[in-house]
Protein backbone atom coordinates (compact mmCIF):
# COMPACT_ATOMS: atom_id res chain seq x y z
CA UNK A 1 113.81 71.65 77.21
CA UNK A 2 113.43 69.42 80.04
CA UNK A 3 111.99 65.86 80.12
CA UNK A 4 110.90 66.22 83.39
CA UNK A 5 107.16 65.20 85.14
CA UNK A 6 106.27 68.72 86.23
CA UNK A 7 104.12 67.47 89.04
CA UNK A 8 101.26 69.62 91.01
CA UNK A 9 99.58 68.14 94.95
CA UNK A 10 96.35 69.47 95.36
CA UNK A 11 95.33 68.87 99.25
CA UNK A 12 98.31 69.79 101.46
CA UNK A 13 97.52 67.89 104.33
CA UNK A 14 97.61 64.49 102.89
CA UNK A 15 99.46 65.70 100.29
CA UNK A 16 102.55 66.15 102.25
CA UNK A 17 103.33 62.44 101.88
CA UNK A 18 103.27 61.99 98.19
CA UNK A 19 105.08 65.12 98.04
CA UNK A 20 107.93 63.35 100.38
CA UNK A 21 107.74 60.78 98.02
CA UNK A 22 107.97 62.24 95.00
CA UNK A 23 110.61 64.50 95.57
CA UNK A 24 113.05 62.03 96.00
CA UNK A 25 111.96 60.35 92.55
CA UNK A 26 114.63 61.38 89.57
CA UNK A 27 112.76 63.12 86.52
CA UNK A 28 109.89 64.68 88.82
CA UNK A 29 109.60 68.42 89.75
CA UNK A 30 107.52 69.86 92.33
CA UNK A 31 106.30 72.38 90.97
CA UNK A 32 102.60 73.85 92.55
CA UNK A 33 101.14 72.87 95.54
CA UNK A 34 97.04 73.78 96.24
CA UNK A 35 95.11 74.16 99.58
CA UNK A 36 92.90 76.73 101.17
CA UNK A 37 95.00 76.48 104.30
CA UNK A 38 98.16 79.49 103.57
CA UNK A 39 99.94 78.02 106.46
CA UNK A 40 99.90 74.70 105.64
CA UNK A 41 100.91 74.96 101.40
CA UNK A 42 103.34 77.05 102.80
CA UNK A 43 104.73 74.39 104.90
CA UNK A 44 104.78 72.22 101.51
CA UNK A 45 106.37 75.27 99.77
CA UNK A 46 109.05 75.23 102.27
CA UNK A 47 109.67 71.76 103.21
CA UNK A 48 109.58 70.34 99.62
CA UNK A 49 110.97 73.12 97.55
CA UNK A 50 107.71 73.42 95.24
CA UNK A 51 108.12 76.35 92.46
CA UNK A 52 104.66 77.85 93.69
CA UNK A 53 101.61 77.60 95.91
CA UNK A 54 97.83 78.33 95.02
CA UNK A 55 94.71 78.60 97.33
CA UNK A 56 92.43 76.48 94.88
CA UNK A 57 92.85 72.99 92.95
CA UNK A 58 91.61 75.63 90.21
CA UNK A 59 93.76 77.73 90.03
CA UNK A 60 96.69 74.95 89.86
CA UNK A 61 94.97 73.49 87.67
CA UNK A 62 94.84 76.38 85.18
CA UNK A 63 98.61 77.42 85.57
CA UNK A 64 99.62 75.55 82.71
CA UNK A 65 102.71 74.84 84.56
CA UNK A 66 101.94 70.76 84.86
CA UNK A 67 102.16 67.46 83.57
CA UNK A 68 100.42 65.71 86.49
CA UNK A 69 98.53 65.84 89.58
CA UNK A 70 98.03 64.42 92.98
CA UNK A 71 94.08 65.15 93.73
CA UNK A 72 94.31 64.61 97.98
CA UNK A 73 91.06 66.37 98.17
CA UNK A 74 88.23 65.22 99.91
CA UNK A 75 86.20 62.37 98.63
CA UNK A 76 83.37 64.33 97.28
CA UNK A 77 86.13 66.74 95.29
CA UNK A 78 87.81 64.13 93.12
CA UNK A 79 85.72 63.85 90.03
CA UNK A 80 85.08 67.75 89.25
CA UNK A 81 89.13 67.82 90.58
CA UNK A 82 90.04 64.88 88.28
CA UNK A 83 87.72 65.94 84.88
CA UNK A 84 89.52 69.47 85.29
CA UNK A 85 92.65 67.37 85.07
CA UNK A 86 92.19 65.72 81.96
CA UNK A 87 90.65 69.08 80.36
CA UNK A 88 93.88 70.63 80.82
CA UNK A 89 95.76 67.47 79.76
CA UNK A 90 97.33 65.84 83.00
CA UNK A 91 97.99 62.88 83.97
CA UNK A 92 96.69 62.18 87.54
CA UNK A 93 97.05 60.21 90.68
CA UNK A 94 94.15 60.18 92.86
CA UNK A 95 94.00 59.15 96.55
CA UNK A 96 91.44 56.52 97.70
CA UNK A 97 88.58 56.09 96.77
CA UNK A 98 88.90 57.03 93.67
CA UNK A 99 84.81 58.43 93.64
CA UNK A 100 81.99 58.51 95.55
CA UNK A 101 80.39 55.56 93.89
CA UNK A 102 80.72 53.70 90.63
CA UNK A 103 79.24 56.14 88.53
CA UNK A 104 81.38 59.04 88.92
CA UNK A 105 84.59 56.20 88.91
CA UNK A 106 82.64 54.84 85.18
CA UNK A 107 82.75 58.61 84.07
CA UNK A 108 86.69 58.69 85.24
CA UNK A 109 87.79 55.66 83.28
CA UNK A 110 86.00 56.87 80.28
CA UNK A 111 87.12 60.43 80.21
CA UNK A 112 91.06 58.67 80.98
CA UNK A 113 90.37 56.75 77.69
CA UNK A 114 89.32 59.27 75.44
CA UNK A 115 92.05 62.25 76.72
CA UNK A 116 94.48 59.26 76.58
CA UNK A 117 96.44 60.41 80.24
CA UNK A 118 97.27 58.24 82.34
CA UNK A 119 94.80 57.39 85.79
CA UNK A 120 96.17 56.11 88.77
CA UNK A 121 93.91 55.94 91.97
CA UNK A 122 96.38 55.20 95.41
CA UNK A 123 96.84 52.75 97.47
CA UNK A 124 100.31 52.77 98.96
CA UNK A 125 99.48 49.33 100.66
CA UNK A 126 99.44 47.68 97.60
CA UNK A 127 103.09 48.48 97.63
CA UNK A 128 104.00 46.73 101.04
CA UNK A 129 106.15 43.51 100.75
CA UNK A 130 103.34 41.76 102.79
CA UNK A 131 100.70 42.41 100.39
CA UNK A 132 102.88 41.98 97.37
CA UNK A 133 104.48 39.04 98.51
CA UNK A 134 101.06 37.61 99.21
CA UNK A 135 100.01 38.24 95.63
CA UNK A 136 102.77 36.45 94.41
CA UNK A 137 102.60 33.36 96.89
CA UNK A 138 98.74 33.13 95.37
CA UNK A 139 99.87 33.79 91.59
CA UNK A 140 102.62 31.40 91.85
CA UNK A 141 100.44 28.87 93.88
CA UNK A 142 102.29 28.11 97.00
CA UNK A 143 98.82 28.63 98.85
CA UNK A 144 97.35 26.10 96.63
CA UNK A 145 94.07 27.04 95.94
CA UNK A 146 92.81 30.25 97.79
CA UNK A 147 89.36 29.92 98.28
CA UNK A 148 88.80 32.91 101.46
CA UNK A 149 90.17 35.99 103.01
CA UNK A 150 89.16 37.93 106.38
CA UNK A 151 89.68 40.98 107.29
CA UNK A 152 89.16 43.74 109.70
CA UNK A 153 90.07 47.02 111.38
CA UNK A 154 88.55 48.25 114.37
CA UNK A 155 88.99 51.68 115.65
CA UNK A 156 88.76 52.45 119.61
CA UNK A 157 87.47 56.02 118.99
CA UNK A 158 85.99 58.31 116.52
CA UNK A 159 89.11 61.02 116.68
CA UNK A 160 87.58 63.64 113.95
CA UNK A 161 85.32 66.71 114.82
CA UNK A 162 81.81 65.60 114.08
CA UNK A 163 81.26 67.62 111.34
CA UNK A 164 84.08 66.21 109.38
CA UNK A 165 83.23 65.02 105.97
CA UNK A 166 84.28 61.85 107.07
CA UNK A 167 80.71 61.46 108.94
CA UNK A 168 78.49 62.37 105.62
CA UNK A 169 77.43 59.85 103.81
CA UNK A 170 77.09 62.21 100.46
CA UNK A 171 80.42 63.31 100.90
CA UNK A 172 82.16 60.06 100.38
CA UNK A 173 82.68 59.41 104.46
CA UNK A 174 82.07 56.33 106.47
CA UNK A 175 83.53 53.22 107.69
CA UNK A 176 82.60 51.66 104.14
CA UNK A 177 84.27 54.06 101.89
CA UNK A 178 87.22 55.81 104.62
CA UNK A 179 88.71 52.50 106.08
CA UNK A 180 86.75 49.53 105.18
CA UNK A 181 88.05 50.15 101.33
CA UNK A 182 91.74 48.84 102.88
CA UNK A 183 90.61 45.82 103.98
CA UNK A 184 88.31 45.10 101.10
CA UNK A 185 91.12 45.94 98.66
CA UNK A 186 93.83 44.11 100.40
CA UNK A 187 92.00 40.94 100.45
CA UNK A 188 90.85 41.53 96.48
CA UNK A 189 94.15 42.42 95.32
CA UNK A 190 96.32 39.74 97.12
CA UNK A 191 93.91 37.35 95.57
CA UNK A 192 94.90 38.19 91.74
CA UNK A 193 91.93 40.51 91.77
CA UNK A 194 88.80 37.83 91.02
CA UNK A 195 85.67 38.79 89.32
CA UNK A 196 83.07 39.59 91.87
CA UNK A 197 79.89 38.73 91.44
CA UNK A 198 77.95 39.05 94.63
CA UNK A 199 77.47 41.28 97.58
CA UNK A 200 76.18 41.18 101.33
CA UNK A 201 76.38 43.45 103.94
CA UNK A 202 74.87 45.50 107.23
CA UNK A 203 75.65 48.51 108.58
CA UNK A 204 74.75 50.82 111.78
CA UNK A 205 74.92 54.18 112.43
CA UNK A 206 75.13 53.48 116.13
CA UNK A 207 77.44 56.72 117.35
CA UNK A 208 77.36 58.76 114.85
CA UNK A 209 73.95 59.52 114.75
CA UNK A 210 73.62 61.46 117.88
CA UNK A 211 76.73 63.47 116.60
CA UNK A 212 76.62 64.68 113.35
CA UNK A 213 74.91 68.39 112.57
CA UNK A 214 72.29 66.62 109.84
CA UNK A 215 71.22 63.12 110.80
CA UNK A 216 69.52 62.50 107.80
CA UNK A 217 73.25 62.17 105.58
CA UNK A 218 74.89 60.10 108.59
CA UNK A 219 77.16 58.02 107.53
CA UNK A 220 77.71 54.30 108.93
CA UNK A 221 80.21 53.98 111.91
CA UNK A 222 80.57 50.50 111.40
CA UNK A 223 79.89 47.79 108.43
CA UNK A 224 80.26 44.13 107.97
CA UNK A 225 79.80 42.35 104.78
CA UNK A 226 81.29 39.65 102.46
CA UNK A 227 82.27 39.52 98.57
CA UNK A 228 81.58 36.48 96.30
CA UNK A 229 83.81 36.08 93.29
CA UNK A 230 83.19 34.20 90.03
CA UNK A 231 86.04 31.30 90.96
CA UNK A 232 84.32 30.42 93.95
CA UNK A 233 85.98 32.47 96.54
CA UNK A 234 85.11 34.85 99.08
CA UNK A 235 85.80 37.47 101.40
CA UNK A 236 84.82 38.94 104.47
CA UNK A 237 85.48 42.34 106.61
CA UNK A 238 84.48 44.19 109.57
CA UNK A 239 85.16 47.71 110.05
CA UNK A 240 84.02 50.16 113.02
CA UNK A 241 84.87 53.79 113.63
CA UNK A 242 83.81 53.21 117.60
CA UNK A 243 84.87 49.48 118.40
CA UNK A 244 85.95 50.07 121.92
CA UNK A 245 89.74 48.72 121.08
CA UNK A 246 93.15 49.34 122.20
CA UNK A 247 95.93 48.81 120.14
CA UNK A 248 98.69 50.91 118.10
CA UNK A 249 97.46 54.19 117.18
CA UNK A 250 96.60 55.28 113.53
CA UNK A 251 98.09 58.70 111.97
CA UNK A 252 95.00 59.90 112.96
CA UNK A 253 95.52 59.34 116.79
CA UNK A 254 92.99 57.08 117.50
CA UNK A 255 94.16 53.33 118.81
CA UNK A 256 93.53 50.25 116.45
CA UNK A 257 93.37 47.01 115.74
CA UNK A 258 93.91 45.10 112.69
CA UNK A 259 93.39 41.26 111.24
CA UNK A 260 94.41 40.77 106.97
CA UNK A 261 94.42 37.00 106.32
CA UNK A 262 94.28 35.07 103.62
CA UNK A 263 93.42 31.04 103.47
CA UNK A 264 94.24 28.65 100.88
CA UNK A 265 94.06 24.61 100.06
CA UNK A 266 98.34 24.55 100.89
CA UNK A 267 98.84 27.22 103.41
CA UNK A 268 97.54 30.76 104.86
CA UNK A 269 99.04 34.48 104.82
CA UNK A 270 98.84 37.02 107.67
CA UNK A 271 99.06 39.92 105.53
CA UNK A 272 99.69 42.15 108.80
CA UNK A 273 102.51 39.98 110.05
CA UNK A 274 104.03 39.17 107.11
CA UNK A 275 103.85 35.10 108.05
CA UNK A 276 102.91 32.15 106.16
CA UNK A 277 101.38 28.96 108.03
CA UNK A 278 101.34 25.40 107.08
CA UNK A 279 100.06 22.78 108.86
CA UNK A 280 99.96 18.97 108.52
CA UNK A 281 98.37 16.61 111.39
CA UNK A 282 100.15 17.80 114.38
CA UNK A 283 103.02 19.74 112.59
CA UNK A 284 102.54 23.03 112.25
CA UNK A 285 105.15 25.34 110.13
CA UNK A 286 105.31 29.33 110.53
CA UNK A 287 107.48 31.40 108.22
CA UNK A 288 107.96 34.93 107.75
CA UNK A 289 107.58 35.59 103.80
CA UNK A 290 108.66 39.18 103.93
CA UNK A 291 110.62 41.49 105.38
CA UNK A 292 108.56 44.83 106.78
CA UNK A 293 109.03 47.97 105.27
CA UNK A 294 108.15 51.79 106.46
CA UNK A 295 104.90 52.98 105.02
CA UNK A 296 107.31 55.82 103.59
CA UNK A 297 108.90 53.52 101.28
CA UNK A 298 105.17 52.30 100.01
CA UNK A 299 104.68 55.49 98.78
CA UNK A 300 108.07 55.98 97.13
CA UNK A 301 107.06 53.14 95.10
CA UNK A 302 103.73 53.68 94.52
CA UNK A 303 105.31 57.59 93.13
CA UNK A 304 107.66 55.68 91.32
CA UNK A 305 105.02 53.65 89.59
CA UNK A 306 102.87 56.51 88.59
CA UNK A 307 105.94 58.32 86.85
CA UNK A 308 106.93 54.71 85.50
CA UNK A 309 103.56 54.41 83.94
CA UNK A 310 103.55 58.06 82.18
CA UNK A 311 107.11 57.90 80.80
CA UNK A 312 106.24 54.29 79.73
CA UNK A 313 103.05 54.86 78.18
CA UNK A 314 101.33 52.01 79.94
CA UNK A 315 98.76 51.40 82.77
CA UNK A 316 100.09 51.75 86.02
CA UNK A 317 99.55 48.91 88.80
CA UNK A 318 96.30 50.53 90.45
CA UNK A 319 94.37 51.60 87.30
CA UNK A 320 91.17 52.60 86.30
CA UNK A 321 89.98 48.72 85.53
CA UNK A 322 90.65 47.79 89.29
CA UNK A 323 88.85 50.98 90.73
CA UNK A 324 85.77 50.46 88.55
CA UNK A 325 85.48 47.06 89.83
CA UNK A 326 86.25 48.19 93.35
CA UNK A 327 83.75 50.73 93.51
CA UNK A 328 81.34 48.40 92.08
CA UNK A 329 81.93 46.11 94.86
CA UNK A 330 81.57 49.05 97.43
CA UNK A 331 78.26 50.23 95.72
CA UNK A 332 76.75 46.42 96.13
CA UNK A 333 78.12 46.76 99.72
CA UNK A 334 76.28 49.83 100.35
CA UNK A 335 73.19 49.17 99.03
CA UNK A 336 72.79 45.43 100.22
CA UNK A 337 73.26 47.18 103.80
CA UNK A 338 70.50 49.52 103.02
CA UNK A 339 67.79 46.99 101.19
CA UNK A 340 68.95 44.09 103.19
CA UNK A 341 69.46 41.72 100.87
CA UNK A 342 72.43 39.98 98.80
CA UNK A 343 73.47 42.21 95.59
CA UNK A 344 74.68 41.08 92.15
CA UNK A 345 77.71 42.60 90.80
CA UNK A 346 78.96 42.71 86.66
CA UNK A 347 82.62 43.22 87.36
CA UNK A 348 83.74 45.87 84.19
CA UNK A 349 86.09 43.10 82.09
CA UNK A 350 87.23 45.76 79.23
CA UNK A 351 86.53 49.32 77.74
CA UNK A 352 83.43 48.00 75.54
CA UNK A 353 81.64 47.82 79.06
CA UNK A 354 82.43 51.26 79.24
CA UNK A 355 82.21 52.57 75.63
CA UNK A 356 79.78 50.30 74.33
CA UNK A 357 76.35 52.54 75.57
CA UNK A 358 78.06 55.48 74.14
C-alpha cells in the first residue's frame, strides 16, 4: 500500500500553480482536480497528470480518493470547502485569506483541533529569500531593535469585470482582504509575528462604486491603516485597486507598484529588493542580503512544507495560530475604517482562547 499524500486542487485556475508545485514534490500524487470550468480541469488533467477531474469541490470531496486538499476557491467558499474537508478527514491547504473574517477563521482552527488534520492557509511569499531572510536578520538581531515597517502596493487599474467577487464586500473582495493582506502579512511575519493590539484605518470606495451591479455590498478600492503591537512596534500600509501607477504588471495584467520595508535601531530591510542599509554620520552601507528567487520556487516550498508538516505530524509554518491573529488584525482594520475610530485587538495566544467558551 502506498505511503503517498493522495492530494486533490479544488479551483483550477489558481490551482494550476500549486498543482505545478506539487507535482514535482516526491511522496505526493495528483490525484482529483475540481472546477466548474470542463475546459480548464481538463487543462489540469492534462498538463499535470491528475487521476481524475470533478465539476464540484463536492464531489472531490466525497471521492474518498484523498488525503489532502488545496481549497483555491473563492474567498466566500473556503469555510463550507474547508469544514467538508475535515468531515471527510483531510488535511488541507487553503489559499489566502484563509476566511472572510475572524469568525469563520476561529471556527477553522477549532474544527483543525478537534479532527486533528493538519491546516495550512498560503502564502507563498512567506517562502521568498527576501522575506525569510528578513525574519531571520530581525530574530537574530542584526536590525537591532525593529520598532516599524511600511508597506504598500498600488495598482494602476482595476483589470477584473465588475462583477467579480473581488468587488463584494460579503464575498471576501477588496483591497483590504485581496491585496492589502500581502503587505500586512509581510510586514507581521518578517517581524517574528508580534502581538497586535491595536488597529486604525480608512477606506474609500471611490471607483468602485459607480461599477459594481449592487452598491450597497461595494467593496473598498483602496485602504490605509496602521497596526500597533504589544512590544511597541508598528506598521503601516496603503493599498489601492485604482492608484493611477505604472510599473511591472501583476499576473493579473494590471501595472503595479510596490514598497515592503522594514526599520530597525541597527539597520533597515527592503523586503522587495532584497537590500539591507546601514548608515552612520555620512557613511552609508547597502548590501544585498539575498539572492532573488522565481515565485515558482516559493510555492515548491511552501508544497513542500505542507507535505513536511502531515508526514511529520507537526504544524506547518503558516498555521492556524498566525491566520487567527491575522484575520483579527484585518477585522480591526475593517471596522476601524467603518466606525472611524482606533480598534483594540486580543491576539489568540493558545487553544484555551479557542476552546475555553466551549
Amino acid at each position: 500500500m502506498s505511503n503517498n499524500i493522495r492530494l486533490g486542487i479544488a479551483g483550477a485556475r489558481f490551482g494550476e500553480r500549486h498543482a505545478a508545485a506539487f507535482s514535482k514534490i516526491d511522496g505526493v500524487e495528483l490525484a482529483g482536480v475540481a472546477d466548474l470550468d470542463e475546459t480548464r480541469r481538463t487543462s489540469l488533467l492534462n498538463t499535470y497528470g491528475f487521476e481524475q477531474d470533478f465539476e464540484t469541490y463536492q464531489s472531490l470531496i466525497e471521492s474518498g480518493n484523498l488525503d489532502a486538499i488545496v481549497v483555491c476557491l473563492p474567498t466566500l467558499l473556503h469555510e463550507r470547502a474547508i469544514s467538508a474537508a475535515f468531515d471527510a478527514g483531510l488535511h488541507v491547504l487553503c489559499e489566502k485569506p484563509p476566511a472572510v473574517n475572524e469568525s469563520e477563521m476561529s471556527r477553522i482552527v477549532s474544527s483543525a483541533g478537534f479532527c486533528g488534520k493538519t491546516f495550512m492557509w498560503a502564502r507563498q511569499q512567506r517562502f521568498s529569500p527576501e522575506i525569510r531572510n528578513a525574519r531571520d536578520l530581525v530574530t537574530n538581531g542584526t536590525l537591532g531593535d525593529v520598532y516599524r515597517g511600511e508597506a504598500s502596493w498600488h495598482w494602476g487599474w482595476w483589470p477584473f469585470a465588475n462583477d467579480n467577487w473581488r468587488s463584494n464586500r460579503e464575498e471576501g473582495g477588496g483591497a483590504l482582504l485581496d491585496i492589502g493582506i500581502h503587505m500586512i502579512d509581510s510586514l507581521w511575519y518578517a517581524m517574528g509575528c508580534p502581538d497586535p493590539v491595536e488597529a486604525m484605518a480608512s477606506s474609500h470606495s471611490l471607483f468602485l462604486n459607480d461599477r459594481v451591479p449592487d452598491p450597497d455590498v461595494v467593496a473598498e478600492d483602496s485602504v490605509f491603516g496602521m497596526v500597533r503591537f504589544k512590544n511597541g512596534a508598528s506598521l503601516n500600509f496603503s493599498s489601492m485597486f485604482f492608484g493611477h501607477v505604472s510599473g511591472p504588471k501583476s499576473h493579473w495584467g494590471a501595472p503595479t507598484e510596490q514598497f515592503i520595508r522594514l526599520f530597525g535601531t541597527q539597520g533597515s530591510v527592503d523586503l522587495v529588493k532584497g537590500e539591507r542599509t546601514q548608515t552612520a554620520d555620512a557613511d552609508t552601507l547597502v548590501e544585498s542580503y539575498a539572492s532573488p528567487t522565481s515565485e515558482d520556487e516559493w510555492f515548491l516550498l511552501q508544497a513542500q512544507e505542507f507535505a513536511d508538516s502531515i508526514n511529520e505530524s507537526r504544524e506547518p509554518e503558516n498555521n492556524g495560530k498566525q491566520g487567527l491573529t491575522l484575520m483579527k488584525m484585518l477585522d480591526a482594520l475593517a471596522l476601524s475604517a467603518k466606525e472611524k475610530r482606533a480598534v483594540p485587538i486580543k491576539a489568540t495566544r493558545s487553544l484555551d482562547d479557542l476552546f475555553g467558551g466551549l
